[in-house]
C-alpha atoms as a PDB file:
ATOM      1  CA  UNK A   1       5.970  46.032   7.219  1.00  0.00           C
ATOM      2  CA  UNK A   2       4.425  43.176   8.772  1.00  0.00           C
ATOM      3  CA  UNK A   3       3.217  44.269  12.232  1.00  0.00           C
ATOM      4  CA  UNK A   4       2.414  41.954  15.020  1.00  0.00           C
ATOM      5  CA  UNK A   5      -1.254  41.987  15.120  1.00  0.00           C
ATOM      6  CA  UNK A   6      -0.564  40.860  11.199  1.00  0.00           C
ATOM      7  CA  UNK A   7       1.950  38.257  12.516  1.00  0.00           C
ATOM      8  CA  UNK A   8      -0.736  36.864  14.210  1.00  0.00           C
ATOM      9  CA  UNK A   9      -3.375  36.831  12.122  1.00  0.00           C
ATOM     10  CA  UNK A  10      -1.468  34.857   9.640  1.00  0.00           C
ATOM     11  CA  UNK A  11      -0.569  32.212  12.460  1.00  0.00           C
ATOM     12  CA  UNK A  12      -4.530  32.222  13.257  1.00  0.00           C
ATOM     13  CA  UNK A  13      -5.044  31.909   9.876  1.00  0.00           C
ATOM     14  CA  UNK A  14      -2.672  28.161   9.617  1.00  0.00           C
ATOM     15  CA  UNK A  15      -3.600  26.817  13.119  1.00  0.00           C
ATOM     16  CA  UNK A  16      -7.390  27.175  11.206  1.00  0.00           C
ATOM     17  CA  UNK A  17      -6.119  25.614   8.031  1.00  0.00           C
ATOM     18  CA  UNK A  18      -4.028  23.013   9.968  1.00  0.00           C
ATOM     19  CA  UNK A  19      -7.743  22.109  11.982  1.00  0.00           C
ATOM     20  CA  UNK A  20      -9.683  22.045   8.884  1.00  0.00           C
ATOM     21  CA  UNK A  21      -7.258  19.927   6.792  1.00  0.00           C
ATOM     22  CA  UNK A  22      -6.993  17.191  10.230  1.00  0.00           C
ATOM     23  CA  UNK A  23     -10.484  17.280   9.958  1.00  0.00           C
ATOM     24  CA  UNK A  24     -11.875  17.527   6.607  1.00  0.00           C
ATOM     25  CA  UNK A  25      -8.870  15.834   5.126  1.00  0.00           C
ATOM     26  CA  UNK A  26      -6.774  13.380   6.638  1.00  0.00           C
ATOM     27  CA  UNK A  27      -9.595  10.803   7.649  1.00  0.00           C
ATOM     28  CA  UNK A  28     -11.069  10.527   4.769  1.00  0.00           C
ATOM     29  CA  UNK A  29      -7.398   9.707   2.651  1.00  0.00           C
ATOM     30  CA  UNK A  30      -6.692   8.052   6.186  1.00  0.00           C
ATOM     31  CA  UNK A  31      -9.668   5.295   6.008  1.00  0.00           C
ATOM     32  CA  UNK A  32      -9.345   5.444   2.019  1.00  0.00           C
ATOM     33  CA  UNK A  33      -5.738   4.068   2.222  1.00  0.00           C
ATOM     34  CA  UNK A  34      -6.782   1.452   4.805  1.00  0.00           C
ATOM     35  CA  UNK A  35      -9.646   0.188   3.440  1.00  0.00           C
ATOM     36  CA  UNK A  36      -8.330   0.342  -0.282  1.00  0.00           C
ATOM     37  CA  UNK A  37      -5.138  -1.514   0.738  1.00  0.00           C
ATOM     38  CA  UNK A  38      -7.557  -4.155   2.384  1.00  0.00           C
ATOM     39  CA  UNK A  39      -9.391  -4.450  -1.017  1.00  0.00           C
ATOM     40  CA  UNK A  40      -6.672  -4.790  -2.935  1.00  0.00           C
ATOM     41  CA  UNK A  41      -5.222  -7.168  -0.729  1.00  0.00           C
ATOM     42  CA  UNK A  42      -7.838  -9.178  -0.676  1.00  0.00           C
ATOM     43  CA  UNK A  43      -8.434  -9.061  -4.446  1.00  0.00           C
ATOM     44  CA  UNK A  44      -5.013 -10.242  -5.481  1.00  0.00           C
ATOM     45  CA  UNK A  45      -5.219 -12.830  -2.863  1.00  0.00           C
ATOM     46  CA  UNK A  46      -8.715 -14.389  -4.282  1.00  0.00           C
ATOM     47  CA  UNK A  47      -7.011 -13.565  -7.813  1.00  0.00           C
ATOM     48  CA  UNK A  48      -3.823 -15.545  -7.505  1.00  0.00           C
ATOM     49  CA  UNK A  49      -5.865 -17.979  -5.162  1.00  0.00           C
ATOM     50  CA  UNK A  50      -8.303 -18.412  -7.950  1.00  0.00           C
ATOM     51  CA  UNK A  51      -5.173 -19.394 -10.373  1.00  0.00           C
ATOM     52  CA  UNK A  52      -3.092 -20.969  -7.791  1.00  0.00           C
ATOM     53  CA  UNK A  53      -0.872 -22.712 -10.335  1.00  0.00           C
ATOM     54  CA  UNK A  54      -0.205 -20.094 -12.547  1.00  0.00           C
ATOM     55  CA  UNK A  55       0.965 -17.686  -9.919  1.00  0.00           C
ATOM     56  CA  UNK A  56       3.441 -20.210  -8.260  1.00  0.00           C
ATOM     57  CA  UNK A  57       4.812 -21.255 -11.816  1.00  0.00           C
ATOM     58  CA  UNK A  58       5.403 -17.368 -12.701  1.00  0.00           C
ATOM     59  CA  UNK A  59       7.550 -17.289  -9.353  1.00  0.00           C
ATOM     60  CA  UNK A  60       9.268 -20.149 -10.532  1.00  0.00           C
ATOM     61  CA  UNK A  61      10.226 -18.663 -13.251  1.00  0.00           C
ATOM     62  CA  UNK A  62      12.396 -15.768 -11.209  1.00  0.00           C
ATOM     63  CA  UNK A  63      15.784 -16.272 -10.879  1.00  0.00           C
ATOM     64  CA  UNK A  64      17.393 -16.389  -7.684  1.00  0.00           C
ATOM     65  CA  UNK A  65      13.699 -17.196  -5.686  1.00  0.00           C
ATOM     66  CA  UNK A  66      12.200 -20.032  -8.319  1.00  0.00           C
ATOM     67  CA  UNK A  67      13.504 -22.518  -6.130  1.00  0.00           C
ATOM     68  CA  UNK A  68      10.931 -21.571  -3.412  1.00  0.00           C
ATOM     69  CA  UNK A  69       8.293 -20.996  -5.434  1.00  0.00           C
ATOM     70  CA  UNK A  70       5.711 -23.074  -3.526  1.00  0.00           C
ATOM     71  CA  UNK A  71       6.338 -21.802   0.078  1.00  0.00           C
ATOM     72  CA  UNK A  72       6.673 -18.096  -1.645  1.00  0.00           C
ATOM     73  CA  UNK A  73       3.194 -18.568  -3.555  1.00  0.00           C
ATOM     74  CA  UNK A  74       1.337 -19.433  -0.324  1.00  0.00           C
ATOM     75  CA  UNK A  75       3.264 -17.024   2.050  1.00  0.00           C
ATOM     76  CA  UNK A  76       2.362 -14.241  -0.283  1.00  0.00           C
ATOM     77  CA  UNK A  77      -1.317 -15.453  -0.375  1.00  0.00           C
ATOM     78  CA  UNK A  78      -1.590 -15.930   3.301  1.00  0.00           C
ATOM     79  CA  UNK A  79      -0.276 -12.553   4.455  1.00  0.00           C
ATOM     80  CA  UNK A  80      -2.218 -10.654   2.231  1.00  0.00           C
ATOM     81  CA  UNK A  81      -5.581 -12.409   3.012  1.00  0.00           C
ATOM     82  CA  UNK A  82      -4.212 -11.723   6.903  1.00  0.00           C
ATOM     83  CA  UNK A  83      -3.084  -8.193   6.383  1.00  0.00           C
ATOM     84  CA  UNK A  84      -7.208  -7.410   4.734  1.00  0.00           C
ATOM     85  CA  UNK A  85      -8.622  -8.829   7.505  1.00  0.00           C
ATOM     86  CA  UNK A  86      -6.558  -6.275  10.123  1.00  0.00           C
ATOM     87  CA  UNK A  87      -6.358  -3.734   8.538  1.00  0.00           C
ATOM     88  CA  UNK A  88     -10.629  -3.622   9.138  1.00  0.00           C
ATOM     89  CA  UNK A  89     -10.094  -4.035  12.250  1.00  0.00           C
ATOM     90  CA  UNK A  90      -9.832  -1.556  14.686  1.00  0.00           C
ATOM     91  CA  UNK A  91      -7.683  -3.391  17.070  1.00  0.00           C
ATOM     92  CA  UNK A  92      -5.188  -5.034  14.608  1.00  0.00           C
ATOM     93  CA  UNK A  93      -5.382  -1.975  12.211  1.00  0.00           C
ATOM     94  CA  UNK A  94      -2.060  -0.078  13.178  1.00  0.00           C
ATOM     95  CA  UNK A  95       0.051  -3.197  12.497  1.00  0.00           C
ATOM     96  CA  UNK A  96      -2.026  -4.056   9.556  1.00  0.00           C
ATOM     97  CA  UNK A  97      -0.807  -0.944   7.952  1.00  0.00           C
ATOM     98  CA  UNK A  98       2.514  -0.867   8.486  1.00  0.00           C
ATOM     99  CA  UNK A  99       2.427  -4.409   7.379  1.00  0.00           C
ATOM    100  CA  UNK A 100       0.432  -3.568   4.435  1.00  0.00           C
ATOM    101  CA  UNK A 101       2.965  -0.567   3.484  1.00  0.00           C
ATOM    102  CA  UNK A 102       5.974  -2.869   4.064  1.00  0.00           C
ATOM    103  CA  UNK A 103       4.602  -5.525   1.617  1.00  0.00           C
ATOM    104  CA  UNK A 104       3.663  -2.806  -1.393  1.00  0.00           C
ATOM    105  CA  UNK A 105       7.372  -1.506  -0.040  1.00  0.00           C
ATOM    106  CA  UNK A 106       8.772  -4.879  -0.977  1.00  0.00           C
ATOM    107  CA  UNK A 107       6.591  -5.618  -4.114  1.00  0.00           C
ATOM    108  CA  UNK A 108       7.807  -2.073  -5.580  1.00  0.00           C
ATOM    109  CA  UNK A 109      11.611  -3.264  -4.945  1.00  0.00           C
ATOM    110  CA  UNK A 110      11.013  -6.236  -6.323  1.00  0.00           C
ATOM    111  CA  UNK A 111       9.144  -4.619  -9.667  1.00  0.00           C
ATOM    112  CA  UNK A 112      11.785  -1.936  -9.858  1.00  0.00           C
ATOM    113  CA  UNK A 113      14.354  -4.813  -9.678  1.00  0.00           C
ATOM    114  CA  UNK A 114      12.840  -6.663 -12.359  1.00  0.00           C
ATOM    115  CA  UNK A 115      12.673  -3.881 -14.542  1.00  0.00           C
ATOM    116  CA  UNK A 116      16.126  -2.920 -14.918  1.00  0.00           C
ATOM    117  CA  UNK A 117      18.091  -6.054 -14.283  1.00  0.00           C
ATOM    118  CA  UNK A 118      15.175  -8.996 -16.315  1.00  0.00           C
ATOM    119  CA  UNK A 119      14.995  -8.581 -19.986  1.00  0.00           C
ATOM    120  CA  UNK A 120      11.918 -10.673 -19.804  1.00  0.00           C
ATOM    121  CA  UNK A 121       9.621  -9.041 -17.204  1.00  0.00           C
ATOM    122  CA  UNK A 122       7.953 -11.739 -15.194  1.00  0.00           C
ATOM    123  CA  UNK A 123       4.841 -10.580 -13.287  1.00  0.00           C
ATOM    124  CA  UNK A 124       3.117 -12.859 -11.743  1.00  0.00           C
ATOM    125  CA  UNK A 125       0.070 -10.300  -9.222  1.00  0.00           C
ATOM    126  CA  UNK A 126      -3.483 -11.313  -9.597  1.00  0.00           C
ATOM    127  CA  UNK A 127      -6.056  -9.784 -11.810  1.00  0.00           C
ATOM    128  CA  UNK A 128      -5.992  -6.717 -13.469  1.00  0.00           C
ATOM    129  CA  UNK A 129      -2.939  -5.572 -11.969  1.00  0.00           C
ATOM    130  CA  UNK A 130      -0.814  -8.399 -13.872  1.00  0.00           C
ATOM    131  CA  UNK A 131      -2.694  -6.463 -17.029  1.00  0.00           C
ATOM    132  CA  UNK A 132      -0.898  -3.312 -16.434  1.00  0.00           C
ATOM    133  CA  UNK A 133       2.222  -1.729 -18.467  1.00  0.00           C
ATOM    134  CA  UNK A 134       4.894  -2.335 -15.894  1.00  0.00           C
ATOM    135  CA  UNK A 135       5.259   1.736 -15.604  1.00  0.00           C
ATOM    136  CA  UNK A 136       1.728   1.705 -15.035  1.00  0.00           C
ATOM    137  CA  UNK A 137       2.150  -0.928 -12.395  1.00  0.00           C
ATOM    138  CA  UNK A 138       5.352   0.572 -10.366  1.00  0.00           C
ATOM    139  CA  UNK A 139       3.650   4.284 -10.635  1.00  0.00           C
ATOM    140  CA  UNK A 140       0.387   1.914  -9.025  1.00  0.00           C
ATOM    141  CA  UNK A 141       2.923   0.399  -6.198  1.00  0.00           C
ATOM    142  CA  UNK A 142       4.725   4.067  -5.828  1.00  0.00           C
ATOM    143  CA  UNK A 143       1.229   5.214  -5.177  1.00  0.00           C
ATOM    144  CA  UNK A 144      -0.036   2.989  -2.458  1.00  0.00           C
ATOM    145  CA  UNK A 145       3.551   2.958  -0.745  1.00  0.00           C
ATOM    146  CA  UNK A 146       3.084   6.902  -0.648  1.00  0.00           C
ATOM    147  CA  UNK A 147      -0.368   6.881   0.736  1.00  0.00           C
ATOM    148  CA  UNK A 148       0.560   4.039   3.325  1.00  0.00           C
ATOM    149  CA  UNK A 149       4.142   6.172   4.485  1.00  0.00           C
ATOM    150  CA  UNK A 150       1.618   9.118   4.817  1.00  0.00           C
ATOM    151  CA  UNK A 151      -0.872   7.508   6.676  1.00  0.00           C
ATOM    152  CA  UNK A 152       1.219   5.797   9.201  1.00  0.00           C
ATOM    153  CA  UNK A 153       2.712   9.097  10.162  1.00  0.00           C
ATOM    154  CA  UNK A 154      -0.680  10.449  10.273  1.00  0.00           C
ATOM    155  CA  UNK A 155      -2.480   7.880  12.360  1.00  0.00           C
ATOM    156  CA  UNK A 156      -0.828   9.969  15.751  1.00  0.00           C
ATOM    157  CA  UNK A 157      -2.078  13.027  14.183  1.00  0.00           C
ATOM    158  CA  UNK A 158      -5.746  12.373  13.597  1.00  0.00           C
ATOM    159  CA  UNK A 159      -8.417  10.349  15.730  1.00  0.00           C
ATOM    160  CA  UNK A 160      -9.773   7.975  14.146  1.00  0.00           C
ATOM    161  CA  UNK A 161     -13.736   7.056  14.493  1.00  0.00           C
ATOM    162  CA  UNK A 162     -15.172   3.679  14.035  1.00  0.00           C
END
């Protein structure tokens, strides 16, 4: 029989655990999924950047949205580069990642999409994300949408130093 005294222990015992994951926990996955989506960001930016031509003639190549291929290839480029640069800072940070979580939101549609309705799967990220198997690369997206979801509901949960 569980008595009171034991009732409360055990609700001593999660209020601790609650304090020590908040504060042992949830910044560090907190500032790992903002600053990794900020690399990432700004690595497939500089990556399709680097092969500008490439990555707006592998949108062309979609069907439906080939058509705006140019304005797509830049607008994709742009936001990202804009998206690293808030999501470091403190001010614009909050937008930055629900921004940043929308986008990987989008891209993961847009993969899953591909996958099941393309026969030839067009890909056209930067670097050595375009290298991935394209399981590898939604489980990749699924991740980072998960950790962003998380840490958007955190960020009223946990104070954040800088």
């Amino acid at each position: 029989m569980i008595t009171y005294s034991n009732k409360q222990a055990i609700i001593n015992r999660l209020i601790k655990f609650s304090t020590w994951y908040r504060s042992h926990l949830s910044i560090p996955i907190y500032n790992f999924t903002v600053y990794g989506y900020a690399v990432l960001y700004m690595y497939t930016a500089s990556s399709k950047l680097w092969d500008m031509e490439k990555f707006i003639k592998g949108i062309a190549d979609v069907p439906y949205i080939g058509n705006y291929a140019q304005p797509i290839g830049w607008d994709v480029v742009q936001l990202e580069i804009l998206l690293a640069i808030g999501l470091i800072i403190p001010r614009f940070q909050r937008r930055a990642l629900l921004g940043s979580t929308m986008l990987i939101g989008i891209f993961t549609l847009y993969l899953a999409l591909m996958m099941y309705f393309v026969p030839n799967h067009l890909c056209s990220c930067g670097g050595v994300i375009e290298s991935m198997g394209w399981n590898t690369h939604l489980a990749f997206n699924i991740l980072w949408l998960i950790l962003g979801i998380w840490s958007i509901r955190q960020k009223n949960n946990i104070i954040i130093y800088h």
